[in-house]
Protein backbone atom coordinates (compact mmCIF):
# COMPACT_ATOMS: atom_id res chain seq x y z
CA UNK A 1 -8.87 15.65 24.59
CA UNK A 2 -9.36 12.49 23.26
CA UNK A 3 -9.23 10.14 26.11
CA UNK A 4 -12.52 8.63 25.95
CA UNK A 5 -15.69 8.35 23.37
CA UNK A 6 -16.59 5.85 20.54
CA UNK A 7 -14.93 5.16 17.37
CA UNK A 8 -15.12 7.29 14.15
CA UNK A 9 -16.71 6.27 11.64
CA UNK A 10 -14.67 5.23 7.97
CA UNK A 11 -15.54 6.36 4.99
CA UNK A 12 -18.00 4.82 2.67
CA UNK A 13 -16.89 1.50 0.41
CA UNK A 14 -17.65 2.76 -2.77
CA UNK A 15 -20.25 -0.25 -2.85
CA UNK A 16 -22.01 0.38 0.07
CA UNK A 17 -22.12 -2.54 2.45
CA UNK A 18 -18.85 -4.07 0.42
CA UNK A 19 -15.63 -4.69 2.27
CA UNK A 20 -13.24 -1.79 2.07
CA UNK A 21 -10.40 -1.62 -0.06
CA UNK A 22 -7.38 0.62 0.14
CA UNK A 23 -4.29 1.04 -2.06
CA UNK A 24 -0.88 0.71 0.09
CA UNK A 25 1.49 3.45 0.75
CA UNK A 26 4.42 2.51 -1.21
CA UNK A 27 7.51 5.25 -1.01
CA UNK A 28 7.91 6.76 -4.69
CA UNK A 29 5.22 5.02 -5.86
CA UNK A 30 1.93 6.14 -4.23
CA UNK A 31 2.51 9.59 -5.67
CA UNK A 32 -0.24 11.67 -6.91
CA UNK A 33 0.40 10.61 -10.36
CA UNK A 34 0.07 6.94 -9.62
CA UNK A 35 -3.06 7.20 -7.76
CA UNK A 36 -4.86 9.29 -10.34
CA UNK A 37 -3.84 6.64 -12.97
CA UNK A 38 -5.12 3.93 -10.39
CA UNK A 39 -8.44 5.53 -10.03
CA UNK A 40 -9.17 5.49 -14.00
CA UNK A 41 -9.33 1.60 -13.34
CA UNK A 42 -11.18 1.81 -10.74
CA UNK A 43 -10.30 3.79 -7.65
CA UNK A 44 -9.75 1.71 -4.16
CA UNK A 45 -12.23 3.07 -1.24
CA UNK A 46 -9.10 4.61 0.49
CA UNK A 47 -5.65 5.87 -0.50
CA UNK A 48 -2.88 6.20 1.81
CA UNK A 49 -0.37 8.69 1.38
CA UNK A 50 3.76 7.93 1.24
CA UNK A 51 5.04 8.48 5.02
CA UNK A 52 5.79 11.57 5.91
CA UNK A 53 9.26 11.76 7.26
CA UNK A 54 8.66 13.37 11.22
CA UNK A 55 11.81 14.59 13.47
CA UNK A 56 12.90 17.50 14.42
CA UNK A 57 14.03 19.30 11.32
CA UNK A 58 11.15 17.83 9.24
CA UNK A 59 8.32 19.88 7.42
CA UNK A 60 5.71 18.31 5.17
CA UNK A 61 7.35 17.09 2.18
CA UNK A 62 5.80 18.93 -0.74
CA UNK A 63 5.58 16.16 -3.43
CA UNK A 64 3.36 14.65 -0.18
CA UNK A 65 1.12 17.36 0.22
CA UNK A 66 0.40 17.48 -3.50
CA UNK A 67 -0.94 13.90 -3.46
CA UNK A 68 -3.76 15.63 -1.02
CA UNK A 69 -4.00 18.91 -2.17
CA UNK A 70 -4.54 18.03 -5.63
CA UNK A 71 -6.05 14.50 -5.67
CA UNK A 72 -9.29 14.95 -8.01
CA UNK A 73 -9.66 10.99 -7.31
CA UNK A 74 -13.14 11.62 -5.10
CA UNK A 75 -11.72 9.50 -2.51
CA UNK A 76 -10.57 9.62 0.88
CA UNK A 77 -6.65 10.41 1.31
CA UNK A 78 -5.23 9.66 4.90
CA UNK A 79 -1.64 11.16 5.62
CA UNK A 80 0.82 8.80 6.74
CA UNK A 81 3.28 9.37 9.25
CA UNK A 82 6.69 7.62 10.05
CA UNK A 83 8.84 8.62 13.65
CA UNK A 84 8.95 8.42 16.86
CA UNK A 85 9.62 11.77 18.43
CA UNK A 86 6.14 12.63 20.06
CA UNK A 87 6.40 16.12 19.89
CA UNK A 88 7.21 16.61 16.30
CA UNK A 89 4.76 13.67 15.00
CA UNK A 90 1.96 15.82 17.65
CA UNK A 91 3.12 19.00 15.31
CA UNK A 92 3.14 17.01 12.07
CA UNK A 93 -0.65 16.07 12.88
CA UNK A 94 -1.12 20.12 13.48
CA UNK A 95 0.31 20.80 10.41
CA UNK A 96 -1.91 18.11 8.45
CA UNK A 97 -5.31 18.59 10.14
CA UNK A 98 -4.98 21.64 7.55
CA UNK A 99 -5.35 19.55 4.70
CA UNK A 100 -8.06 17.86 3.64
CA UNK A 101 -7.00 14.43 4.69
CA UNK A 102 -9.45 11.33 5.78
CA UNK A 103 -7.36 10.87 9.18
CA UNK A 104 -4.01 10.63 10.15
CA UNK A 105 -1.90 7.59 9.46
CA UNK A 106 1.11 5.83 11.87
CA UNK A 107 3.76 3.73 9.89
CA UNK A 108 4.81 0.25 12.65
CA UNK A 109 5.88 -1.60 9.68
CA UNK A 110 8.25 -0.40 7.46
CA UNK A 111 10.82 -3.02 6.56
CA UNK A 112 13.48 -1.08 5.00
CA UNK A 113 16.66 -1.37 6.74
CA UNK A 114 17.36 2.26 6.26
CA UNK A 115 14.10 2.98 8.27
CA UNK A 116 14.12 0.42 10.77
CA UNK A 117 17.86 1.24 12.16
CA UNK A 118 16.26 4.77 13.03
CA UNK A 119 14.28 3.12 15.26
CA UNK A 120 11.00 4.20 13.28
CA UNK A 121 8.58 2.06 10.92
CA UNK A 122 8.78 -1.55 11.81
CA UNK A 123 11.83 -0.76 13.78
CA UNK A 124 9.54 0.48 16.85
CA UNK A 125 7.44 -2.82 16.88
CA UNK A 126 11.08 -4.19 18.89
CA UNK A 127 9.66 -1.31 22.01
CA UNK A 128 6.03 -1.88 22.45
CA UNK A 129 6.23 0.67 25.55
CA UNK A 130 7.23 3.60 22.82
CA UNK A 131 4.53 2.40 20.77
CA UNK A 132 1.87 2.78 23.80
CA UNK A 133 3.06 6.15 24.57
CA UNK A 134 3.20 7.19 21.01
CA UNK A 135 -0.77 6.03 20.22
CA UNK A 136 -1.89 7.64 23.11
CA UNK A 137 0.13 11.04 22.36
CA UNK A 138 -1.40 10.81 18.68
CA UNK A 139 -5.09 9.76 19.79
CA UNK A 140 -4.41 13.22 22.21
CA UNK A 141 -4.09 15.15 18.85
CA UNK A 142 -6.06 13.52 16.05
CA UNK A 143 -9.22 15.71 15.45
CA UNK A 144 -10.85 12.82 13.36
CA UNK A 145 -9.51 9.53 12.28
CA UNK A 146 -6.44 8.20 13.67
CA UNK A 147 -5.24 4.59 11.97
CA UNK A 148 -2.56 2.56 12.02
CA UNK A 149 -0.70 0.06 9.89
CA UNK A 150 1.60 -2.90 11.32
CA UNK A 151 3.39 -5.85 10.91
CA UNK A 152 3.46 -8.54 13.29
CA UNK A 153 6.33 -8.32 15.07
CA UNK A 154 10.31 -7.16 14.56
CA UNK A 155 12.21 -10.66 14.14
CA UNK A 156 8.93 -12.57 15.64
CA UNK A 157 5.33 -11.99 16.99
CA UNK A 158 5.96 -11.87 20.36
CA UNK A 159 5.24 -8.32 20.75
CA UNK A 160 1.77 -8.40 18.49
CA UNK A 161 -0.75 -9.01 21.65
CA UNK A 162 0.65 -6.43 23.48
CA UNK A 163 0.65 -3.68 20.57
CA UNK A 164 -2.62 -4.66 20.02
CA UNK A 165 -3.58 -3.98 23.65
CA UNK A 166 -2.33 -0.52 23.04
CA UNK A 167 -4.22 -0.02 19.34
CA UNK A 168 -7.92 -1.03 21.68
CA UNK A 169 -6.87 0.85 24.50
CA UNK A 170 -6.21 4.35 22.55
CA UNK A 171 -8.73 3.67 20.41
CA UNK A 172 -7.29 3.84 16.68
CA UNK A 173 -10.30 3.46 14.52
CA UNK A 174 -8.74 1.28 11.80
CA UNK A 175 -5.89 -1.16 11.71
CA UNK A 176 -4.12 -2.02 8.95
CA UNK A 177 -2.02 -5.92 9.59
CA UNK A 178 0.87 -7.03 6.89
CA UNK A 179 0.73 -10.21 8.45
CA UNK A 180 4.65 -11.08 8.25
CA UNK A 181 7.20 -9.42 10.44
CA UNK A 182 9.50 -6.79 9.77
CA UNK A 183 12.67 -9.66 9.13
CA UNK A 184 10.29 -11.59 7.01
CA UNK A 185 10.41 -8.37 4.31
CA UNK A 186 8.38 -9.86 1.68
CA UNK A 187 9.66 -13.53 1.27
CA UNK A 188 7.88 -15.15 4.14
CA UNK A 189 4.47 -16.31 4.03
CA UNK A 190 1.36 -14.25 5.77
CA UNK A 191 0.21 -14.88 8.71
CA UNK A 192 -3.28 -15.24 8.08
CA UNK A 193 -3.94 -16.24 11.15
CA UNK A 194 -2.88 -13.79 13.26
CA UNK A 195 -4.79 -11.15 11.02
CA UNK A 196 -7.65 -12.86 11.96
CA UNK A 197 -6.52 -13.03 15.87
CA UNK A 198 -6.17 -9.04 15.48
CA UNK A 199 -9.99 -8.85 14.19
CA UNK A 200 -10.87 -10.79 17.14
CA UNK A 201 -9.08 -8.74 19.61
CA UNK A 202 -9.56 -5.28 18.61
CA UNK A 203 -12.68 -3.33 18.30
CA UNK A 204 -11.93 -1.29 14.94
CA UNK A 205 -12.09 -2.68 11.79
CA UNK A 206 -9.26 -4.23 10.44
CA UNK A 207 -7.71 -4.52 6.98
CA UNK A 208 -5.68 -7.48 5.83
CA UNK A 209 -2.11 -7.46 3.97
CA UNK A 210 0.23 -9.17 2.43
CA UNK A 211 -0.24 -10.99 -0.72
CA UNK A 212 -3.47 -10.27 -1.75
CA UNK A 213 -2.98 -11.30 -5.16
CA UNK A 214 -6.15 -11.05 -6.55
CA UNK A 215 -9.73 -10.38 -6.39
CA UNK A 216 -10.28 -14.08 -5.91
CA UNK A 217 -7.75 -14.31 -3.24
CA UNK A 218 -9.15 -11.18 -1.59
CA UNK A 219 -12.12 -13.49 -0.88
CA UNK A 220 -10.20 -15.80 0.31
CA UNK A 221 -8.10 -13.91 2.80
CA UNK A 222 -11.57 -11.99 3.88
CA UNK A 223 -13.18 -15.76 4.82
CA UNK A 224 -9.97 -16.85 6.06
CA UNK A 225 -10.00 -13.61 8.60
CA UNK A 226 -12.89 -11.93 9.15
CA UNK A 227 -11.16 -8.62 8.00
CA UNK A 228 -13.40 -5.54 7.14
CA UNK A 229 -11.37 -5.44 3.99
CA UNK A 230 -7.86 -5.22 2.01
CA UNK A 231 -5.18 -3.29 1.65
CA UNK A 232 -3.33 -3.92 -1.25
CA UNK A 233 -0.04 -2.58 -2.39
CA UNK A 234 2.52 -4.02 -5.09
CA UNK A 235 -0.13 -6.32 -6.74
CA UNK A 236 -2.11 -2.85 -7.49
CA UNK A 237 1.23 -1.79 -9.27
CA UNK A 238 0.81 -4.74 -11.23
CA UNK A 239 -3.34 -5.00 -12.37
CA UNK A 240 -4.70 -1.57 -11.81
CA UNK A 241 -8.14 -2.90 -12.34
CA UNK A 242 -7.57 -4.78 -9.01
CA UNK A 243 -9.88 -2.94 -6.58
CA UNK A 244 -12.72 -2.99 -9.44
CA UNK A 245 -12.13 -6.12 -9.88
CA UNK A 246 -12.47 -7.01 -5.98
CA UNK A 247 -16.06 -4.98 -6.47
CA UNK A 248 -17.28 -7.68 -8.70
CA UNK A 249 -15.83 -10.75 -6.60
CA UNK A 250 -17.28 -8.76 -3.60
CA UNK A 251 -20.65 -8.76 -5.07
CA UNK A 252 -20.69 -12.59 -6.70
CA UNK A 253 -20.15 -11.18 -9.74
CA UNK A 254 -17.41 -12.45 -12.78
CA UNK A 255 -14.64 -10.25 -12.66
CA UNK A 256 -13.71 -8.96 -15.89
CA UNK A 257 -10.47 -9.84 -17.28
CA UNK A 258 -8.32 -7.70 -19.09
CA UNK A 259 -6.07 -8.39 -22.38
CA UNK A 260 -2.17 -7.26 -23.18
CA UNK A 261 -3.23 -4.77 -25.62
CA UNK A 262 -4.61 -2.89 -22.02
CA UNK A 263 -2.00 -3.60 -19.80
CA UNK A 264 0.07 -1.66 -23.20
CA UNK A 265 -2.33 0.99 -22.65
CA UNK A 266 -1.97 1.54 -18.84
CA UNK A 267 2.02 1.00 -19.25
CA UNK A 268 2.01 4.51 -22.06
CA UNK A 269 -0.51 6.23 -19.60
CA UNK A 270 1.54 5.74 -16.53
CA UNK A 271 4.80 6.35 -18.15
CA UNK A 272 3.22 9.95 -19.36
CA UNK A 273 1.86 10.81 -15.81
CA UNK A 274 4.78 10.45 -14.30
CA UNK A 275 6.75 12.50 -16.84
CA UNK A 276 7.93 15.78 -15.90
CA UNK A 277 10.12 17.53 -17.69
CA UNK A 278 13.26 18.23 -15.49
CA UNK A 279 13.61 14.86 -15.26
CA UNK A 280 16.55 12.98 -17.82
CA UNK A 281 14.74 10.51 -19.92
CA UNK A 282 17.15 7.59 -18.88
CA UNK A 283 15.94 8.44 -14.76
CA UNK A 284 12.51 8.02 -16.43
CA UNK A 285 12.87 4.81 -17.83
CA UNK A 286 14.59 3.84 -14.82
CA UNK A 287 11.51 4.47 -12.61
CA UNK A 288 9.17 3.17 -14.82
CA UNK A 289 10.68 -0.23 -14.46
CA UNK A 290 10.32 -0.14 -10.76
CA UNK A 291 6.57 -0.56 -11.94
CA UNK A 292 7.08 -2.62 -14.67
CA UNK A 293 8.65 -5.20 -12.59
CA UNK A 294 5.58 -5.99 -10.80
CA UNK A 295 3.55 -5.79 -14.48
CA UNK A 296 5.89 -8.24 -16.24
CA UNK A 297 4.47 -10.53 -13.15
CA UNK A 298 1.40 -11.09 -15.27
CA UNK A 299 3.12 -11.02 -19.12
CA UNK A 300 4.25 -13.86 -19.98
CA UNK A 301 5.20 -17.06 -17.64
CA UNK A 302 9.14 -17.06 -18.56
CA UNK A 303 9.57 -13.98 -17.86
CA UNK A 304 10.70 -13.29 -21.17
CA UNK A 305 9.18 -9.15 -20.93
CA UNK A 306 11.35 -8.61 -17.81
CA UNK A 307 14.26 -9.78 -19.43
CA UNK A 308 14.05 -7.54 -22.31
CA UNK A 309 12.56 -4.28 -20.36
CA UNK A 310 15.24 -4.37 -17.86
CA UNK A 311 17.67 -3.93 -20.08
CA UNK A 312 16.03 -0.86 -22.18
CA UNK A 313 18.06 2.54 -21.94
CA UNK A 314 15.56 4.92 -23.80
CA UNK A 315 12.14 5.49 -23.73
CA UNK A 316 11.95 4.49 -27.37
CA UNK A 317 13.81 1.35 -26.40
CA UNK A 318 11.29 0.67 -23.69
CA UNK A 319 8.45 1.01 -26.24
CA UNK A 320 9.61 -0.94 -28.61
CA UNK A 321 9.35 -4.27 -26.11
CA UNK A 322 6.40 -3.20 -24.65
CA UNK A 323 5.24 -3.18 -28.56
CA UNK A 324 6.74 -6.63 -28.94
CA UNK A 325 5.82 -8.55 -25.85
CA UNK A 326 2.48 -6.92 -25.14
CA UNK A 327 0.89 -4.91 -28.18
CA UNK A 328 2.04 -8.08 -30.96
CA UNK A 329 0.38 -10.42 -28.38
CA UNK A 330 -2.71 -7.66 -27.72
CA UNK A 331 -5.48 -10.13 -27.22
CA UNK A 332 -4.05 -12.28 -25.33
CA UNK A 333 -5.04 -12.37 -21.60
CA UNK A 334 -2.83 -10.78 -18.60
CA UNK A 335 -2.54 -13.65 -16.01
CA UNK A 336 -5.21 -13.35 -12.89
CA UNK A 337 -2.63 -14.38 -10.70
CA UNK A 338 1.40 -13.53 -10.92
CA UNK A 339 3.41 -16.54 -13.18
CA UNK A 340 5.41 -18.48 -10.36
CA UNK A 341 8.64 -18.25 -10.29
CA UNK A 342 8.82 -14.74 -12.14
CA UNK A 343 10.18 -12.21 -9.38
CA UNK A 344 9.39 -8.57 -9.51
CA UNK A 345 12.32 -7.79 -6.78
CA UNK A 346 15.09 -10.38 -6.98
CA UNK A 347 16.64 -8.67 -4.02
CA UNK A 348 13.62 -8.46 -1.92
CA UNK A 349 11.11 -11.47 -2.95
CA UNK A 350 13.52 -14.30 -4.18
CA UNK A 351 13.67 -17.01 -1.75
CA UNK A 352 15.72 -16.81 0.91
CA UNK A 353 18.56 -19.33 0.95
């Protein structure tokens, strides 16, 4: 059905003629509560949902769904998918194309172990035969937009020509490059230059990834690769005024800065958004630390607020240090850039040995 025919076209930027920004699917974090409190700072151009788990048994994951269903954001959602059964990700699309979703999302990058031992994520970039067969079975089925996000490689590039062969071949109409491989989880340093061999080499536009820090670096990576824009993920978890921030670079502009006394502000208004009320206070805090580890990135340079939040128990304990490290120090400014050496995921970003 889809075998031959031009590109679609992507959604607007928000600023027409601007480079295109999108926020990162991130499992339990790109929920419909986060990306409503993103968009009060300043929405991205696109979101992209948390993957949808596909395989035999699977059915859309309702939490999912509600993060389409219910987004009053005003912009585009695309559904991601993560699997690599072809019949049940072909169903999956069926089952999403009844949603009102931007286009349809394929996961080659996820560097969880759990995921990548499936054979799924990042673990199918090691079989870039499967892959082929797998865009060409999805292009079949996609009605509109059909993108995809990578990495470069399993344990290495080697496979990143060919995949990319396969992305111009079925046509995907955006690609989305983390430009480390799977092994390299989040310690390595991007490829920058490979992001910008995959803008020469493929005919859709392509978004850069991987530590785009900033609005300044987003300029940076865009002159460095030609990209048609960023995708940014755990450093949007961090400064929610990221993407309007990148508007102002985009457009020559000074990007605004923003003070302690705000970053207090967005830390109460994402801890009540993501409240519900069948879930124990103490799993509460705990979850709001997975964001405030990335947000204590930009507090204070010894790391003094991470410290003292990771060890809170209570929400009342939790309030009291954001009152003492953020709201006693309101006016002074939240770093541009994360403090070096301060490490949001010991586990994940500490340098390897």
């Amino acid at each position: 059905m889809m075998g031959t025919g031009n590109l679609q076209p992507l959604p607007p930027s928000i600023q027409p003629g601007q480079p295109l920004t999108a926020l990162a699917p991130m499992q339990d974090v790109t929920t419909l509560e986060f990306m409503t409190v993103v968009a009060e700072y300043g929405p991205p151009d696109l979101f992209v949902t948390e993957f949808f788990r596909v395989h035999e048994s699977s059915r859309l994951e309702k939490p999912i769904v509600r993060s389409i269903d219910e987004n009053k954001t005003g912009r585009p959602v695309f559904a991601q998918l993560i699997g690599e059964a072809i019949p049940h990700l072909q169903r999956t699309v069926a089952e999403l194309t009844r949603h009102p979703i931007a286009g349809i999302d394929l996961n080659l990058g996820c560097p969880a172990p759990k995921v990548y031992k499936k054979n799924v994520g990042g673990g199918l970039l090691r079989d870039p035969a499967r892959v082929d067969q797998i865009l060409q079975a999805l292009r079949e089925v996609c009605p509109g937009r059909f993108t995809v996000k990578m990495r470069l490689g399993f344990d290495d590039p080697s496979p990143f020509y060919e995949i990319l062969d396969s992305v111009r071949r079925h046509r995907v109409d955006l690609l989305t490059v983390h430009g480390r491989t799977v092994k390299g989880g989040y310690r390595s340093a991007v490829d920058y230059d490979l992001i910008a061999e995959a803008v020469r080499r493929v005919p859709c536009p392509v978004l850069a990834n991987g530590n785009v820090t900033s609005a300044a670096r987003a300029v940076d990576i865009l002159a460095a690769t030609g990209a048609a824009g960023v995708m940014i993920g755990r450093h949007a978890i961090r400064n929610p005024w990221i993407f309007s921030q990148c508007r102002q670079a985009f457009a020559g502009e000074a990007v605004t800065r923003h003070t302690l006394a705000e970053v207090n502000g967005y830390v109460r208004r994402l801890f009540t958004a993501t409240h519900h009320a069948h879930i124990p206070e103490g799993a509460h805090v705990n979850r709001m630390k997975k964001f405030l580890n990335f947000v204590g990135q930009g507090v204070d340079p010894e790391g003094a607020f991470l410290h003292d939040m990771r060890r809170t128990h209570s929400a009342a304990e939790l309030f009291t240090v954001c009152d003492r490290h953020l709201l006693a120090r309101g006016s002074t400014w939240f770093a541009d850039e994360p403090y070096a050496g301060v490490i949001a995921r010991p586990n994940c970003e500490a340098p390897a040995a």
